[in-house]
C-alpha atoms as a PDB file:
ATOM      1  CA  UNK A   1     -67.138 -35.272 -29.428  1.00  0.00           C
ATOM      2  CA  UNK A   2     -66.557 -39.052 -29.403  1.00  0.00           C
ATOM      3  CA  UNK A   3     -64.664 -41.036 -26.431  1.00  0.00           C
ATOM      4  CA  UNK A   4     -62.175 -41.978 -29.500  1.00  0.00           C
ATOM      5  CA  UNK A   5     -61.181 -38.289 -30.679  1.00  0.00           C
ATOM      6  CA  UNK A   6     -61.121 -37.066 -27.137  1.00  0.00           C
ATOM      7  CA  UNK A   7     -58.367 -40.316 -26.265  1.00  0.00           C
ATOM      8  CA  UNK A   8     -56.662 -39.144 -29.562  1.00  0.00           C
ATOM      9  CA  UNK A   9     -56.961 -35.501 -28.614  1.00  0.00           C
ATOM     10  CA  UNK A  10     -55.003 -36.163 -25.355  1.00  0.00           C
ATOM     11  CA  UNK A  11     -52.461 -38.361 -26.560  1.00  0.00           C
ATOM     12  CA  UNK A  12     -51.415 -35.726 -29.177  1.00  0.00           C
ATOM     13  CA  UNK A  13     -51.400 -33.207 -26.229  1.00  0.00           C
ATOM     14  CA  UNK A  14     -49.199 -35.450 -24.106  1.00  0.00           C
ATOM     15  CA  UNK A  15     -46.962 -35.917 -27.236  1.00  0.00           C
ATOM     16  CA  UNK A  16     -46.843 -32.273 -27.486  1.00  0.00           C
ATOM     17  CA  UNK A  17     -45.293 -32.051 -24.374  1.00  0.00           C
ATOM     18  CA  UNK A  18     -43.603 -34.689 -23.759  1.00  0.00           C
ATOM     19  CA  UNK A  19     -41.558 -33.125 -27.221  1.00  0.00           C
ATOM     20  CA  UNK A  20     -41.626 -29.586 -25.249  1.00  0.00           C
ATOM     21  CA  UNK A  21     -40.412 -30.717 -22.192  1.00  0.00           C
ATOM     22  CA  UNK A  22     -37.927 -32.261 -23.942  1.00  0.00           C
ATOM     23  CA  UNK A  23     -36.349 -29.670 -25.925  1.00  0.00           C
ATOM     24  CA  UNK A  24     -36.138 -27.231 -22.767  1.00  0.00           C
ATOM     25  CA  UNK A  25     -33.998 -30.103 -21.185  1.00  0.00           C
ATOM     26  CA  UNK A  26     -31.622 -29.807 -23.618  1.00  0.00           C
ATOM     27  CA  UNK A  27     -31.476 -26.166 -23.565  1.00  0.00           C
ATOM     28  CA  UNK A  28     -31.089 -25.903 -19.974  1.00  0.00           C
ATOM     29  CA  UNK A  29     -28.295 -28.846 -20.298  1.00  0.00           C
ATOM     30  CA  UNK A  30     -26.312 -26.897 -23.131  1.00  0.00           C
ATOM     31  CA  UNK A  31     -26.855 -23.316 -20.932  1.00  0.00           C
ATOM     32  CA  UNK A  32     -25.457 -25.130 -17.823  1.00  0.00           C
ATOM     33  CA  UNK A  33     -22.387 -26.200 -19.835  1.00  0.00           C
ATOM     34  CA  UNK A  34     -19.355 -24.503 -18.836  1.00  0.00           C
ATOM     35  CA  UNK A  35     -16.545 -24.533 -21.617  1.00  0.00           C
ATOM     36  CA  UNK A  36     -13.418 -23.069 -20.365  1.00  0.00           C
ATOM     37  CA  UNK A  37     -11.613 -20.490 -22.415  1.00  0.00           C
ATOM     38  CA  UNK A  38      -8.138 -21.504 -24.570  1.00  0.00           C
ATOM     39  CA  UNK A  39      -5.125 -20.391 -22.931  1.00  0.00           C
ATOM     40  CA  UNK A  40      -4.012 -18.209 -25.969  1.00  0.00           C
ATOM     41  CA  UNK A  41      -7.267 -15.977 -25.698  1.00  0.00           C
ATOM     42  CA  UNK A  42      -6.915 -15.217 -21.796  1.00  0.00           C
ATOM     43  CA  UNK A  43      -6.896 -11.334 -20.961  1.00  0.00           C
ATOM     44  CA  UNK A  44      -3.422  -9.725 -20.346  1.00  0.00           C
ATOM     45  CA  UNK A  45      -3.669  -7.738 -16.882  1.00  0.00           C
ATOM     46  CA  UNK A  46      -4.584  -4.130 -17.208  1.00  0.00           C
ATOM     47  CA  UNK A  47      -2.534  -1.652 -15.682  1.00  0.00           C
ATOM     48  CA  UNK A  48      -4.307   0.270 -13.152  1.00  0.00           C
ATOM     49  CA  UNK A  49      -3.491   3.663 -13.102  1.00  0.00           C
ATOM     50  CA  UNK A  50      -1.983   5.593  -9.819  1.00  0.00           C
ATOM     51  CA  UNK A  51      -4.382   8.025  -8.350  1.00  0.00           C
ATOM     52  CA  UNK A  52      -3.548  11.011  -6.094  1.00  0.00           C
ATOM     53  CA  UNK A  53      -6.562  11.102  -2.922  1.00  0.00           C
ATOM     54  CA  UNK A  54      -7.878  14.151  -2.271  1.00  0.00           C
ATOM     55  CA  UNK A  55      -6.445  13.468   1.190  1.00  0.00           C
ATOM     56  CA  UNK A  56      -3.265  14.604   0.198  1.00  0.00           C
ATOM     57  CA  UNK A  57      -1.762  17.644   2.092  1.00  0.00           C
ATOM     58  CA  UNK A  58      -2.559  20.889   0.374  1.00  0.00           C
ATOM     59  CA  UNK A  59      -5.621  19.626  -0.505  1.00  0.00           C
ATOM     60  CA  UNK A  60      -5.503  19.254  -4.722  1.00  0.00           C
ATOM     61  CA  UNK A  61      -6.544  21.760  -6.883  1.00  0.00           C
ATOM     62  CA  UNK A  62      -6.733  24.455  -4.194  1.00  0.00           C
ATOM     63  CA  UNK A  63      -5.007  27.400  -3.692  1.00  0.00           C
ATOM     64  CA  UNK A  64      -2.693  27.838  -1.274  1.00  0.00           C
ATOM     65  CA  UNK A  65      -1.288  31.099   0.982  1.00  0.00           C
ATOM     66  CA  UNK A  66       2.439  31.227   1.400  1.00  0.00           C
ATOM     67  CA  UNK A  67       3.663  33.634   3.941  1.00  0.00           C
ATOM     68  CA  UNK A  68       6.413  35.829   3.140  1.00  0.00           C
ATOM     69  CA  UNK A  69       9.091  36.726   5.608  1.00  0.00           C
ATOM     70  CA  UNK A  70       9.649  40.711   4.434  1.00  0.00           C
ATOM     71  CA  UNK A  71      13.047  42.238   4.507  1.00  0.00           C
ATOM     72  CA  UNK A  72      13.985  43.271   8.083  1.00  0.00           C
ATOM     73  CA  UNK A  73      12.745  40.243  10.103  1.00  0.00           C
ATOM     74  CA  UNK A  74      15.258  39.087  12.507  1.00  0.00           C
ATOM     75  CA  UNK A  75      16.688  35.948  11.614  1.00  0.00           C
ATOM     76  CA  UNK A  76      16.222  34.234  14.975  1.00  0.00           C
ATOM     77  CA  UNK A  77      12.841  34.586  14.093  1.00  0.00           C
ATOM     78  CA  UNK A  78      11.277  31.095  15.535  1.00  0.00           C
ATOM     79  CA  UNK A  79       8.557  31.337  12.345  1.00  0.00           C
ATOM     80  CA  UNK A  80      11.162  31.709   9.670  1.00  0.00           C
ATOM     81  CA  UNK A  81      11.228  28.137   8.613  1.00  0.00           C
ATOM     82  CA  UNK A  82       8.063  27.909   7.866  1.00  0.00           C
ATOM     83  CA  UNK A  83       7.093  31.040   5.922  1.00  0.00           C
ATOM     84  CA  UNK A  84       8.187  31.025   2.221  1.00  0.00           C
ATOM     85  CA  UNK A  85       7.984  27.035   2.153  1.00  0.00           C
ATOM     86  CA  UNK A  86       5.216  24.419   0.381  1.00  0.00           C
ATOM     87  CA  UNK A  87       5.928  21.256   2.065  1.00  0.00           C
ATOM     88  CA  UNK A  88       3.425  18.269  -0.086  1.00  0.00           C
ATOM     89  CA  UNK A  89       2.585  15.086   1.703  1.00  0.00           C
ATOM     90  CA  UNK A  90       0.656  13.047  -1.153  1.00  0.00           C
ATOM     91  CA  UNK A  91      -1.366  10.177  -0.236  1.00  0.00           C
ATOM     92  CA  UNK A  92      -1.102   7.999  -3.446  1.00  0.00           C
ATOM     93  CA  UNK A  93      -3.704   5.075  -4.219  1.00  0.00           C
ATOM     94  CA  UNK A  94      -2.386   2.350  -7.150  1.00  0.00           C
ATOM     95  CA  UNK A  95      -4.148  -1.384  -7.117  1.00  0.00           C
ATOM     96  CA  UNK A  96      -0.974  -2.517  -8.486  1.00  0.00           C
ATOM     97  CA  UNK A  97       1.260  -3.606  -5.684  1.00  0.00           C
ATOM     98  CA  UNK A  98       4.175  -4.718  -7.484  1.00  0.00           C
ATOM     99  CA  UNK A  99       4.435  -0.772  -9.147  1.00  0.00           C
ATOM    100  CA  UNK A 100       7.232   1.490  -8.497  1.00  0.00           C
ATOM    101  CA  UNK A 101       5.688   5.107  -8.335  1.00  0.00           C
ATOM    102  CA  UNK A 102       7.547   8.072  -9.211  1.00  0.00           C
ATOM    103  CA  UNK A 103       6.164  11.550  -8.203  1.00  0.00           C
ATOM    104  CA  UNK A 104       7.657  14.715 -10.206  1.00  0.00           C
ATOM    105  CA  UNK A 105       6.768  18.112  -9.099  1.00  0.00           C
ATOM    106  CA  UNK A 106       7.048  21.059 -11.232  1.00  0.00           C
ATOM    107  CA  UNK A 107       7.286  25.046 -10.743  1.00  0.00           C
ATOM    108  CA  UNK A 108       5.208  26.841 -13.004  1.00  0.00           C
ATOM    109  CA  UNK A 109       5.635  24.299 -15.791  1.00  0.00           C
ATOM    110  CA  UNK A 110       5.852  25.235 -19.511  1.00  0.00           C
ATOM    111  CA  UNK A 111       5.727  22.768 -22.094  1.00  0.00           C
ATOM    112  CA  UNK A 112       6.410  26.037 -25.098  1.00  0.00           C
ATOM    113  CA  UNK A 113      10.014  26.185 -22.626  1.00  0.00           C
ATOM    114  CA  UNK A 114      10.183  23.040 -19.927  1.00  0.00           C
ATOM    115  CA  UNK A 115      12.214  22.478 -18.222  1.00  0.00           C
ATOM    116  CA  UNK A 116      13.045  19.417 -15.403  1.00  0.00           C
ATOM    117  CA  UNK A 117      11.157  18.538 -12.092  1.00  0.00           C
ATOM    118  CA  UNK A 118      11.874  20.879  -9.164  1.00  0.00           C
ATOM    119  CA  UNK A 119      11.552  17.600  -6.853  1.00  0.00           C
ATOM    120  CA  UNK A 120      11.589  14.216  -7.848  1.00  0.00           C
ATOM    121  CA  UNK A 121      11.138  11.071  -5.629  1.00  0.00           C
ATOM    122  CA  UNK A 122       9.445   7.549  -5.396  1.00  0.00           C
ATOM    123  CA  UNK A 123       6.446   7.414  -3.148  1.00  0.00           C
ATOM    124  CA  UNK A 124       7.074   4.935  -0.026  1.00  0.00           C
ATOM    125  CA  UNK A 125       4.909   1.927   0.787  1.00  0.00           C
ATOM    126  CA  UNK A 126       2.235   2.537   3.915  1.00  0.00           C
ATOM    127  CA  UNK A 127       0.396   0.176   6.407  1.00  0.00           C
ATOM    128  CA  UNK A 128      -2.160   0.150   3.430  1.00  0.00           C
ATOM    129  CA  UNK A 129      -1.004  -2.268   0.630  1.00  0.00           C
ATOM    130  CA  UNK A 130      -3.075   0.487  -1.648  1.00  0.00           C
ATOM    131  CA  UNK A 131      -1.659   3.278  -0.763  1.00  0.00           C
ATOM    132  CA  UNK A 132       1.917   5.219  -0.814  1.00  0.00           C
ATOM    133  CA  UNK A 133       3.327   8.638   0.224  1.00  0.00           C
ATOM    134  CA  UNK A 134       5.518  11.261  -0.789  1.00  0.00           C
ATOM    135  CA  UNK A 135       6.905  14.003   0.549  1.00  0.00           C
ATOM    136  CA  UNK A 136       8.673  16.946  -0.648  1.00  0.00           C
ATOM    137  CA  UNK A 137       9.447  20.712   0.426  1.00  0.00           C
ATOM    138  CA  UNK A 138       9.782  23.702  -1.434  1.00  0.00           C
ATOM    139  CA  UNK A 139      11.909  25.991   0.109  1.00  0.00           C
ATOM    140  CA  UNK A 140      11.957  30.165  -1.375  1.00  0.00           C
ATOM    141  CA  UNK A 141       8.899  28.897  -3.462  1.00  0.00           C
ATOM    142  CA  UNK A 142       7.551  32.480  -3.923  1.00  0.00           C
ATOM    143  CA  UNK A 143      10.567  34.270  -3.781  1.00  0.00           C
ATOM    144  CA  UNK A 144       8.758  38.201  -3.131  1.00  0.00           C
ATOM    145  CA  UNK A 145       4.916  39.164  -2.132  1.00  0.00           C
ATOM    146  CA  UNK A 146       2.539  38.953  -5.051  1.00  0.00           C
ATOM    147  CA  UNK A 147       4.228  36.280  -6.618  1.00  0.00           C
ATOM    148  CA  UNK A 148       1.732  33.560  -7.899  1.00  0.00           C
ATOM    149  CA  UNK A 149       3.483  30.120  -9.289  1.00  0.00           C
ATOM    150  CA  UNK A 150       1.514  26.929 -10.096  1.00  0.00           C
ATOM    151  CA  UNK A 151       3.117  23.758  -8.664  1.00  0.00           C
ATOM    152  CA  UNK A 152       2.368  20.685 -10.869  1.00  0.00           C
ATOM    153  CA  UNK A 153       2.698  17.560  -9.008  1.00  0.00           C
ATOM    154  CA  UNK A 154       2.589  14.004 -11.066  1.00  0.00           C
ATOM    155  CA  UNK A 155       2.598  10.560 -10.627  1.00  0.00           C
ATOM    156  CA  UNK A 156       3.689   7.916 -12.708  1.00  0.00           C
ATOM    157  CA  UNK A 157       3.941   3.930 -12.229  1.00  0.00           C
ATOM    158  CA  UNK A 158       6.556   3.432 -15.690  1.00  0.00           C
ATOM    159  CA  UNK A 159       9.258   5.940 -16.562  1.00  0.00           C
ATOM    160  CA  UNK A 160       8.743   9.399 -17.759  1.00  0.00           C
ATOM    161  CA  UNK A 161       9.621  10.797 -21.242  1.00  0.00           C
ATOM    162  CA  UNK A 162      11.706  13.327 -20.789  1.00  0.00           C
ATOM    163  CA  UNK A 163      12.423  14.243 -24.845  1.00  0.00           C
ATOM    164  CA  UNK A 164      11.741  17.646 -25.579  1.00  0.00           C
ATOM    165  CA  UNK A 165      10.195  17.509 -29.432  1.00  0.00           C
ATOM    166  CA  UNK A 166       7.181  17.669 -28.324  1.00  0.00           C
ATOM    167  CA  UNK A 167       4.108  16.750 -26.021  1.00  0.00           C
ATOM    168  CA  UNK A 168       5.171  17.579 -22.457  1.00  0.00           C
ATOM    169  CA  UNK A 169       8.468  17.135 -21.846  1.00  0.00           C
ATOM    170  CA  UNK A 170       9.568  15.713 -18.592  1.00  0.00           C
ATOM    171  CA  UNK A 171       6.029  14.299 -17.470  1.00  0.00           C
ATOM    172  CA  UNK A 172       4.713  12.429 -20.227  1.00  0.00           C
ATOM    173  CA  UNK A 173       4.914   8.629 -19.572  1.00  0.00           C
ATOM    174  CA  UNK A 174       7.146   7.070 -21.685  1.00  0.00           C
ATOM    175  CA  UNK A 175       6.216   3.495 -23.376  1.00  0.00           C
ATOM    176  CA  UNK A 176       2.985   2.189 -21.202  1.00  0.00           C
ATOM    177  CA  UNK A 177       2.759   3.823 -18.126  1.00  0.00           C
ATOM    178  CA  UNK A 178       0.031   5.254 -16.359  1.00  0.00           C
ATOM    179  CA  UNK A 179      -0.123   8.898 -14.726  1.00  0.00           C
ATOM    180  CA  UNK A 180      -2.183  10.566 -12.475  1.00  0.00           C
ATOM    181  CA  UNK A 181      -1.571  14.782 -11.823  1.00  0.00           C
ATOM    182  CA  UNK A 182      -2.706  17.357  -9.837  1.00  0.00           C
ATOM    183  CA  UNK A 183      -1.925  20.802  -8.925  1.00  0.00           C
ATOM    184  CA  UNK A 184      -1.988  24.122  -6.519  1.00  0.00           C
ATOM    185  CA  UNK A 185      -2.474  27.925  -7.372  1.00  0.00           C
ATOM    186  CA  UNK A 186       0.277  29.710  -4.818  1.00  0.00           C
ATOM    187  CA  UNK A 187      -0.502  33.034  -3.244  1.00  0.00           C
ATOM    188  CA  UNK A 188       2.285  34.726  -1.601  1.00  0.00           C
ATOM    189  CA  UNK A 189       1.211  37.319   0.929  1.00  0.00           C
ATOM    190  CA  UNK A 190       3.208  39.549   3.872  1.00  0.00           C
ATOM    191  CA  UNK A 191       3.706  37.211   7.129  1.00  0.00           C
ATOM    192  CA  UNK A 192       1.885  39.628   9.948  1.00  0.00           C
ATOM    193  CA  UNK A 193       4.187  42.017  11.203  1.00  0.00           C
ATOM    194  CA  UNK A 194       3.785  39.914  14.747  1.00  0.00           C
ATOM    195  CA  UNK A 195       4.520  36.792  12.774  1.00  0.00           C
ATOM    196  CA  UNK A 196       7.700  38.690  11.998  1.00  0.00           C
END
């Protein structure tokens, strides 16, 4: 090959990439341009739904053993108080800080027949922005041995629906609020005789 077509060769080579390096500048220019979105097409703010922690007290979704003071006890009995009672301390998580939570807790609830919340409250702000409590007692909650109700507990950062044509009355959401639910299986037995 001649001097000539080798000096030709080269310069269309250098050309070549001189065209190539060229083009990925502007590539990498137009990729590195940042063009900020219009204020009409920003994101509205999700609502984060309330969650109950499993560190609530029964643990959720467990079932739980409810002594039963029999007939005959004495009533200075220094156990009575707590026999025939579910007392619920929920830990409640929610990322939004600004929501109001409202826990409703149900007694064996029906939505064929419902009917309203046995207790109803709004959880209370913690040490942890996060998280909330609420507690609640259920006094006579099995009412004779061998008894078995299911207690419904839910959570809801709007306002419940509490129409009864349908759905579940009384712990829907109503309009756009979130829930969260849980609940616990109740077994009612004797209280020991020395528990008595």
């Amino acid at each position: 090959m001649s001097r000539h077509a080798l000096q030709t060769s080269h310069k269309s080579l250098k050309r070549f990439g001189a065209r190539r390096l060229h083009i990925l500048l502007v590539v990498v220019l137009l990729a590195d341009c940042v063009i900020p979105p219009s204020l009409e097409e920003e994101p509205a703010e999700n609502n984060h739904q309330p969650r109950i922690l499993r560190d609530t007290s029964p643990v959720p979704e467990t079932e739980v053993t409810i002594l039963v003071k029999q007939p005959g006890a004495p009533d200075d009995d220094p156990k009575r108080e707590s026999q025939d009672v579910l007392q619920l301390l929920m830990r409640i998580e929610d990322r939004d800080l600004d929501d109001l939570l409202t826990v409703r807790v149900f007694l064996d609830y029906d939505a064929a027949a419902p009917t309203g919340p046995t207790l109803s409250g709004v959880a209370a702000s913690t040490n942890d922005a996060l998280v909330r409590l609420y507690s609640g007692t259920i006094p006579g909650i099995c009412g004779s041995v061998g008894n078995a109700p299911e207690v419904l507990a839910v959570v809801s950062d709007g306002n419940f629906n509490d129409a009864v044509d349908g759905g579940f009355p009384f712990r829907s959401p109503a309009g756009a609020g979130e829930t969260d639910q849980t609940f616990w299986t109740i077994r009612c037995d004797p209280a020991p005789k020395e528990e008595q």
